[in-house]
PDB file of N, CA and C in Angstrom:
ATOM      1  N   UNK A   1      22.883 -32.125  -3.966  1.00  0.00           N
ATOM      2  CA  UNK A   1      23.257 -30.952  -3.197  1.00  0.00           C
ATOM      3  C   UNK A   1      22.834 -29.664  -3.905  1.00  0.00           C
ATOM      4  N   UNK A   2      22.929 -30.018  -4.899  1.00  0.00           N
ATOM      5  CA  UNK A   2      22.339 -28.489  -6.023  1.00  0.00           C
ATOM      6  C   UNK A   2      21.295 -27.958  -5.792  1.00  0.00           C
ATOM      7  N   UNK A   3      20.487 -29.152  -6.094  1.00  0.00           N
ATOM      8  CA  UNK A   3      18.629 -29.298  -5.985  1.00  0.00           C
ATOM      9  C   UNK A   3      17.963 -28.600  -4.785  1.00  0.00           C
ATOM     10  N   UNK A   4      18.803 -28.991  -3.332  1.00  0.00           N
ATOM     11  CA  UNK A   4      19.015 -28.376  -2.198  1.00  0.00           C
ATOM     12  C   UNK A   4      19.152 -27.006  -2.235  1.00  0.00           C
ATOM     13  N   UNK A   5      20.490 -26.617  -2.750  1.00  0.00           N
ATOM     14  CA  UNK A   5      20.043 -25.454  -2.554  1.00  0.00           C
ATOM     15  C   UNK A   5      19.853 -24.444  -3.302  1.00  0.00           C
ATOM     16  N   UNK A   6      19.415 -25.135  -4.332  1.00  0.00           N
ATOM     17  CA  UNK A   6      18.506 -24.323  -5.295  1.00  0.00           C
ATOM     18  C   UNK A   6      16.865 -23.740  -4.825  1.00  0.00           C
ATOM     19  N   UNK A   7      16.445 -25.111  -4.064  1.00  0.00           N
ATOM     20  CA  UNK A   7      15.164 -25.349  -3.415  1.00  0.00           C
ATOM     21  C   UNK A   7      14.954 -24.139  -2.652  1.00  0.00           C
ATOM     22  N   UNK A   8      16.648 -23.966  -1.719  1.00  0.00           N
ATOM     23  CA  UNK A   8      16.641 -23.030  -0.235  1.00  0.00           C
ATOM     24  C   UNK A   8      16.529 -21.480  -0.880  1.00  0.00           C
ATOM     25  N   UNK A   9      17.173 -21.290  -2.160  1.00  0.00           N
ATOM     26  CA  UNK A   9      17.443 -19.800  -2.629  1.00  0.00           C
ATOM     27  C   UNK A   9      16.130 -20.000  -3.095  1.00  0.00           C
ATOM     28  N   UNK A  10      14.974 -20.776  -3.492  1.00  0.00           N
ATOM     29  CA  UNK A  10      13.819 -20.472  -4.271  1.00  0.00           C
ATOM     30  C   UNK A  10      12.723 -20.222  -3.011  1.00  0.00           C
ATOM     31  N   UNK A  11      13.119 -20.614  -1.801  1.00  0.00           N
ATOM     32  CA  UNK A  11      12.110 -20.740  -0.540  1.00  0.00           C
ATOM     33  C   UNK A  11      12.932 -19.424  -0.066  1.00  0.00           C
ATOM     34  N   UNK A  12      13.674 -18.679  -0.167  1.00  0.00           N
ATOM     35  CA  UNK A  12      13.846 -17.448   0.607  1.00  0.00           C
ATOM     36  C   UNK A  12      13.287 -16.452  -0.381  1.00  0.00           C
ATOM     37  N   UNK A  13      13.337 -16.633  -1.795  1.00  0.00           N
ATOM     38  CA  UNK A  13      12.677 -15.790  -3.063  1.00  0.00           C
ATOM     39  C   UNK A  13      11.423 -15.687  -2.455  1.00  0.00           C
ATOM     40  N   UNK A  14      10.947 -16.463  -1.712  1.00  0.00           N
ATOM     41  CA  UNK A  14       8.699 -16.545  -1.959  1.00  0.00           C
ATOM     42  C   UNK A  14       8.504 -15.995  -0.834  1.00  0.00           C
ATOM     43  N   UNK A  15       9.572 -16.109   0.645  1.00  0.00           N
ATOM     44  CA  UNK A  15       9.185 -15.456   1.805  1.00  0.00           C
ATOM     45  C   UNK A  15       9.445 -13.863   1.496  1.00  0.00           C
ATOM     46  N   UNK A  16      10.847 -13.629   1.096  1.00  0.00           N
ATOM     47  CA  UNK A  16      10.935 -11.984   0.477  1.00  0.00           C
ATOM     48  C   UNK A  16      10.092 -11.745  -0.192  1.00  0.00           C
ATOM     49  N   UNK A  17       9.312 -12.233  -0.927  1.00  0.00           N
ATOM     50  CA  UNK A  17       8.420 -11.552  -2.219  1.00  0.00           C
ATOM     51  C   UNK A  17       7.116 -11.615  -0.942  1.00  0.00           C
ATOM     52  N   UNK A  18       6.748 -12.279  -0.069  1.00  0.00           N
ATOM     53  CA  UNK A  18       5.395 -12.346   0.665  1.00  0.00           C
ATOM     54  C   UNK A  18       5.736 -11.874   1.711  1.00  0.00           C
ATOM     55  N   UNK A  19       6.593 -11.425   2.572  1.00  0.00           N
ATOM     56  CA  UNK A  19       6.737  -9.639   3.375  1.00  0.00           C
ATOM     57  C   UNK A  19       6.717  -8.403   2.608  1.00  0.00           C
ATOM     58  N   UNK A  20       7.564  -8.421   1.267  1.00  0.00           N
ATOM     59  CA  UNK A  20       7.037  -7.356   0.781  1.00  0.00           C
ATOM     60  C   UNK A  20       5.812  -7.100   0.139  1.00  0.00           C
ATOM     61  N   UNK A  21       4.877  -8.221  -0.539  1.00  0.00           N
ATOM     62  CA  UNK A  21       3.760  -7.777  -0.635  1.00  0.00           C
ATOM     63  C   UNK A  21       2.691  -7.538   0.660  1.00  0.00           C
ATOM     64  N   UNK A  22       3.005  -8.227   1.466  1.00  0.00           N
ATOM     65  CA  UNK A  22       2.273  -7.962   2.904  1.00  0.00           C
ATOM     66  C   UNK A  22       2.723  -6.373   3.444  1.00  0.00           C
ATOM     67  N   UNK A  23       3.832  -6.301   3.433  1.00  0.00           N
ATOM     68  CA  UNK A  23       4.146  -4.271   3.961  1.00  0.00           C
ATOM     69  C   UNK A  23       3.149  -3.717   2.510  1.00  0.00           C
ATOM     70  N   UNK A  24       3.230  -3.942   1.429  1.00  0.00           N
ATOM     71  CA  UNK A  24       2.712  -3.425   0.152  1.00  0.00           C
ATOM     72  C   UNK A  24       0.924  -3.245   1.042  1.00  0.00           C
ATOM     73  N   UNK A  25       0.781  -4.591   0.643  1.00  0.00           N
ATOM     74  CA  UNK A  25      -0.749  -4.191   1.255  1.00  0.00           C
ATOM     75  C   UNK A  25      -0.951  -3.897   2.515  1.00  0.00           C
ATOM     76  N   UNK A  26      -0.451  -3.513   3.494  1.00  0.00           N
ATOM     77  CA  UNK A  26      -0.870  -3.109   4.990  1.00  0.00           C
ATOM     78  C   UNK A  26      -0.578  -1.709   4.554  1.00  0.00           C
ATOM     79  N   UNK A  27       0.775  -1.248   3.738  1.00  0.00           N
ATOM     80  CA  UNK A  27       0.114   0.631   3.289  1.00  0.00           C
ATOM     81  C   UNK A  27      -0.416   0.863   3.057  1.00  0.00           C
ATOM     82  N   UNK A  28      -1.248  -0.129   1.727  1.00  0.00           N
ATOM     83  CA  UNK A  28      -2.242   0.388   1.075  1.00  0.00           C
ATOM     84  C   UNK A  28      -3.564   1.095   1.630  1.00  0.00           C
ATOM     85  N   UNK A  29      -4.167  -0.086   2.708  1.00  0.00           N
ATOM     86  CA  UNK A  29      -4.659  -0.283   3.985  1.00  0.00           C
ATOM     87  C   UNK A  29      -4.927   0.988   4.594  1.00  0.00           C
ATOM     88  N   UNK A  30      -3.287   1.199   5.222  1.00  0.00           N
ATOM     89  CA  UNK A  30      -3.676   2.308   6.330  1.00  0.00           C
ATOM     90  C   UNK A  30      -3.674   3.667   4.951  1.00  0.00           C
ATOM     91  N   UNK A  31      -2.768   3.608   3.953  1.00  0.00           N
ATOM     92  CA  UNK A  31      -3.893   4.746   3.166  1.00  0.00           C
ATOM     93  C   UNK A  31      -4.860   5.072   3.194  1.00  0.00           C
ATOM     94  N   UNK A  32      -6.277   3.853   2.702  1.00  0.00           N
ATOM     95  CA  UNK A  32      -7.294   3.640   2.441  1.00  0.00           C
ATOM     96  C   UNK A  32      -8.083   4.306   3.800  1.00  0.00           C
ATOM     97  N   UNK A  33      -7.943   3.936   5.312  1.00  0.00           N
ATOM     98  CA  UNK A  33      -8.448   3.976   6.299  1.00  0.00           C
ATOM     99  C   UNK A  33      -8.099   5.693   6.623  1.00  0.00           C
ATOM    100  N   UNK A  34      -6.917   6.014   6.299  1.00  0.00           N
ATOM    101  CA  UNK A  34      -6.490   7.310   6.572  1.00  0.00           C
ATOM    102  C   UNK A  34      -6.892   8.390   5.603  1.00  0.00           C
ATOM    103  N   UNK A  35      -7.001   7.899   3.991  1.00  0.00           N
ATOM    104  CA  UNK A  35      -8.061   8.743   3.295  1.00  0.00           C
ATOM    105  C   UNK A  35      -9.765   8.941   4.146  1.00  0.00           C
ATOM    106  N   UNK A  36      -9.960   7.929   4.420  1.00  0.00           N
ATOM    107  CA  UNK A  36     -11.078   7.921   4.784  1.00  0.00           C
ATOM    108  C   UNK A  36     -11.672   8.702   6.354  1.00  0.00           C
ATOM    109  N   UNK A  37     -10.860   8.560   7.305  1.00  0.00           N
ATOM    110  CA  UNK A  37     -11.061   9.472   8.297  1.00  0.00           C
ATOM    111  C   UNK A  37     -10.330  10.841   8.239  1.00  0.00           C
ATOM    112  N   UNK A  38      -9.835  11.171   7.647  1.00  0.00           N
ATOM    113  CA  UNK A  38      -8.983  12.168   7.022  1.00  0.00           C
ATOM    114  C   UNK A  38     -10.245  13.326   7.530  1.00  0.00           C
ATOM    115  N   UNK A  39     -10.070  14.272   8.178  1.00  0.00           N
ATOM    116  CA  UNK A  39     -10.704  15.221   8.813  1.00  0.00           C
ATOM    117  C   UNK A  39     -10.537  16.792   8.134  1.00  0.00           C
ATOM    118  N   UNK A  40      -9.273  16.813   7.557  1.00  0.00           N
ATOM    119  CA  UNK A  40      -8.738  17.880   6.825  1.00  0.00           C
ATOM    120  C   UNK A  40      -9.270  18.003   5.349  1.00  0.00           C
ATOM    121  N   UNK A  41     -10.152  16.552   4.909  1.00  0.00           N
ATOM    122  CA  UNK A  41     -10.032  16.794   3.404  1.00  0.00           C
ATOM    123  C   UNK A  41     -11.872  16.699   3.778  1.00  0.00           C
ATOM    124  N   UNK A  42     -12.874  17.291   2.239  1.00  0.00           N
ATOM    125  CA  UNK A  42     -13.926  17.720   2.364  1.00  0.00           C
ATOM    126  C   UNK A  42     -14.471  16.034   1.947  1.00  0.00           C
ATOM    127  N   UNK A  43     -16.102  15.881   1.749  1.00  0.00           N
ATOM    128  CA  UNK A  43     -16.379  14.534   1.494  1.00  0.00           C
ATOM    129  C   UNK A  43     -16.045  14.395  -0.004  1.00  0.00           C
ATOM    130  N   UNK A  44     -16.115  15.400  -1.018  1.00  0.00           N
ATOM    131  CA  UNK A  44     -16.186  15.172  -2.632  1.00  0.00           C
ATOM    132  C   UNK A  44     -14.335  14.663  -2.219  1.00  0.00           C
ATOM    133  N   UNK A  45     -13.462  15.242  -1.389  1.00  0.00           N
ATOM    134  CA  UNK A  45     -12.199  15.146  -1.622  1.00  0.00           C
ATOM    135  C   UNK A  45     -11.822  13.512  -1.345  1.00  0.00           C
ATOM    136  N   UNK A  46     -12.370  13.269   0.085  1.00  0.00           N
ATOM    137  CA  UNK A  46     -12.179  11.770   0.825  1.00  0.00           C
ATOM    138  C   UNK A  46     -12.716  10.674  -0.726  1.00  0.00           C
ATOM    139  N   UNK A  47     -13.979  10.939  -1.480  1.00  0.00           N
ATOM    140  CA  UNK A  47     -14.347  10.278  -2.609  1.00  0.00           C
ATOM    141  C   UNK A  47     -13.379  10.047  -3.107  1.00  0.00           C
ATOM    142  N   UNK A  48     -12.713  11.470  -3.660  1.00  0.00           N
ATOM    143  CA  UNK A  48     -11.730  11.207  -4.784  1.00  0.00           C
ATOM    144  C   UNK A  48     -10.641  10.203  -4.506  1.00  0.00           C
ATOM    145  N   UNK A  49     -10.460  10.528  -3.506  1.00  0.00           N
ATOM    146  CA  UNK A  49      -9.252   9.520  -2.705  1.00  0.00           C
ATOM    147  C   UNK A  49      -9.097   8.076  -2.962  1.00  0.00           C
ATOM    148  N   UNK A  50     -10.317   7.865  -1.938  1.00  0.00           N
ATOM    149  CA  UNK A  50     -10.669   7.053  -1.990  1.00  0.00           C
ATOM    150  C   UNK A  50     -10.793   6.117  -3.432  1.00  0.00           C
ATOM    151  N   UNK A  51     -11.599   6.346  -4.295  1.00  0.00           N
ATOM    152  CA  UNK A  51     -11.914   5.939  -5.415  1.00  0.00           C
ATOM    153  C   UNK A  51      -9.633   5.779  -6.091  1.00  0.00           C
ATOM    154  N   UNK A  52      -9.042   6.788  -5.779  1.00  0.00           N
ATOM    155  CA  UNK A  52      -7.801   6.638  -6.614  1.00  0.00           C
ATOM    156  C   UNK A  52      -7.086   5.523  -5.536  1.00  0.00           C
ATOM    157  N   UNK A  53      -7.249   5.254  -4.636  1.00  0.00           N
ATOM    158  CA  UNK A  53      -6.743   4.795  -4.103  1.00  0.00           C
ATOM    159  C   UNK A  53      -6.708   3.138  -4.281  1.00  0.00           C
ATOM    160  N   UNK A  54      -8.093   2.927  -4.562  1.00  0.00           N
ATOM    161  CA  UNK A  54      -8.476   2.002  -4.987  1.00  0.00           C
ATOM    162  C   UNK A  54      -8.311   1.178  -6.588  1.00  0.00           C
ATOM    163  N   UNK A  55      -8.511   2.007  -7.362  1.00  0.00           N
ATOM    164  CA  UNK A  55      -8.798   1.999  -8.426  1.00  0.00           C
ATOM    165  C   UNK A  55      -6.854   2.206  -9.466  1.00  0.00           C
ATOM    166  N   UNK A  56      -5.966   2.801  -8.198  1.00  0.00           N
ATOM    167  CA  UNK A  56      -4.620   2.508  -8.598  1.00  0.00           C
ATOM    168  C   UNK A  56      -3.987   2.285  -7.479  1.00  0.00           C
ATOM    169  N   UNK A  57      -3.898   1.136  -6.810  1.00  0.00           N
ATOM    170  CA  UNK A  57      -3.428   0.657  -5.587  1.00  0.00           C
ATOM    171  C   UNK A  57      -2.693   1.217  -4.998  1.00  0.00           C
ATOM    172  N   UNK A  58      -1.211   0.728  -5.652  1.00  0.00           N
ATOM    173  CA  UNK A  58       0.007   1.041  -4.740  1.00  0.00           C
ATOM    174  C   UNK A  58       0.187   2.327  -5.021  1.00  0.00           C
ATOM    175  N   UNK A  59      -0.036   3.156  -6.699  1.00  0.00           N
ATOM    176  CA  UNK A  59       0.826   4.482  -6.930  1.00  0.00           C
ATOM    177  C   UNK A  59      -0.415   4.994  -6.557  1.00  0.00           C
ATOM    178  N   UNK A  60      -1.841   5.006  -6.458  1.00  0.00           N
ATOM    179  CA  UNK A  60      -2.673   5.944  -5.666  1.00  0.00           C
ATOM    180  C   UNK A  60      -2.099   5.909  -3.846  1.00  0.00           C
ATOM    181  N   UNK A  61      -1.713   4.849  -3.299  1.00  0.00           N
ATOM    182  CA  UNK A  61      -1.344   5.337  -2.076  1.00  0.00           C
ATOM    183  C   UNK A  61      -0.011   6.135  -2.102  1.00  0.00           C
ATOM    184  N   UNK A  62       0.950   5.877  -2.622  1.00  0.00           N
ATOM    185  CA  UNK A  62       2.077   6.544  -2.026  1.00  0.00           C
ATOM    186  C   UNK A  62       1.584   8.416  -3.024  1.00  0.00           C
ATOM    187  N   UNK A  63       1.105   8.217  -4.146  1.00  0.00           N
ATOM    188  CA  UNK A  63       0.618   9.780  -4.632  1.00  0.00           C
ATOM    189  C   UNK A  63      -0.481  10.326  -3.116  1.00  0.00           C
ATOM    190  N   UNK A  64      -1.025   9.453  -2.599  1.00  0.00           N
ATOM    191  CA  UNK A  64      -1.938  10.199  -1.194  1.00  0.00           C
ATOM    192  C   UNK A  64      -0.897  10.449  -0.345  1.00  0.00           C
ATOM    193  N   UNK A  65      -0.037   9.312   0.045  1.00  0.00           N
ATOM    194  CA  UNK A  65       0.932   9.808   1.221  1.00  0.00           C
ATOM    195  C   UNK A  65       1.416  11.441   1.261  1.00  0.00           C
ATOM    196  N   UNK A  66       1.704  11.399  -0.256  1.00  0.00           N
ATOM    197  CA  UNK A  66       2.715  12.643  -0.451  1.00  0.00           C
ATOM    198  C   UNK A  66       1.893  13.805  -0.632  1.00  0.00           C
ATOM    199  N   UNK A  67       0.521  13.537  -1.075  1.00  0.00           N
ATOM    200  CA  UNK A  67      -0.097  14.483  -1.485  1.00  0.00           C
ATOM    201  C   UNK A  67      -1.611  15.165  -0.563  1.00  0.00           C
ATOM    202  N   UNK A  68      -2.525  14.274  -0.746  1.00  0.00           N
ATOM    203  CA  UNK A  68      -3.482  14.256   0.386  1.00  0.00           C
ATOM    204  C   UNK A  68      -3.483  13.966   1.693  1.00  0.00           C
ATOM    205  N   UNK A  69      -2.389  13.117   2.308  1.00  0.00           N
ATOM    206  CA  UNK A  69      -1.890  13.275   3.857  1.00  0.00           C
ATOM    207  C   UNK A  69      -1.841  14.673   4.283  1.00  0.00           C
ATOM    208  N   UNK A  70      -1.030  15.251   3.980  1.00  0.00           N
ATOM    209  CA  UNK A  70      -0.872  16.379   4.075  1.00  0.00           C
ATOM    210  C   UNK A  70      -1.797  17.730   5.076  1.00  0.00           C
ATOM    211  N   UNK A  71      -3.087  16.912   4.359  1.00  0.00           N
ATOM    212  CA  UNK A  71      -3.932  18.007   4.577  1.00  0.00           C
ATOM    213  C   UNK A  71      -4.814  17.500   6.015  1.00  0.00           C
ATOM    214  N   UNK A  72      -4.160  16.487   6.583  1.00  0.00           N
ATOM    215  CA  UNK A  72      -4.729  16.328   7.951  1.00  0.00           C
ATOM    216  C   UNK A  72      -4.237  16.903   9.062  1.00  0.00           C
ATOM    217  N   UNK A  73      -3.595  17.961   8.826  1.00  0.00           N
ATOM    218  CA  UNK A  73      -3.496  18.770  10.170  1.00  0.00           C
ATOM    219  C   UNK A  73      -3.808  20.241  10.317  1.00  0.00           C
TER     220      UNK A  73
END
């Protein structure tokens, strides 16, 4: 009975950990796509973005959310 539901708390650990990396990478994503059509920022700027975005995944997107979003309107 242990083994059980040890098994069940270790199979709800891997689905929580694989929605949150799936929301993780679908921000990253629409960062990436939204640096990139980003109309407000110049091409050297969309580069920079781009390149940080990439090059520091998750804290280059949420530093764009807060920072280079901004400038699309």
């Amino acid at each position: 009975m242990t083994a059980l539901i040890s098994g069940i708390v270790h199979l709800v650990g891997v689905l929580i950990a694989g929605i949150i990396s799936l929301l993780c990478f679908a921000f990253w994503l629409w960062m990436l796509i939204h640096a990139i059509t980003n109309k407000g920022l110049s091409d050297g700027e969309k580069i920079l973005w781009v390149l940080v975005i990439i090059f520091l995944p998750f804290v280059g997107s949420i530093i764009y959310f807060f920072v280079g979003r901004t400038k699309a309107f």
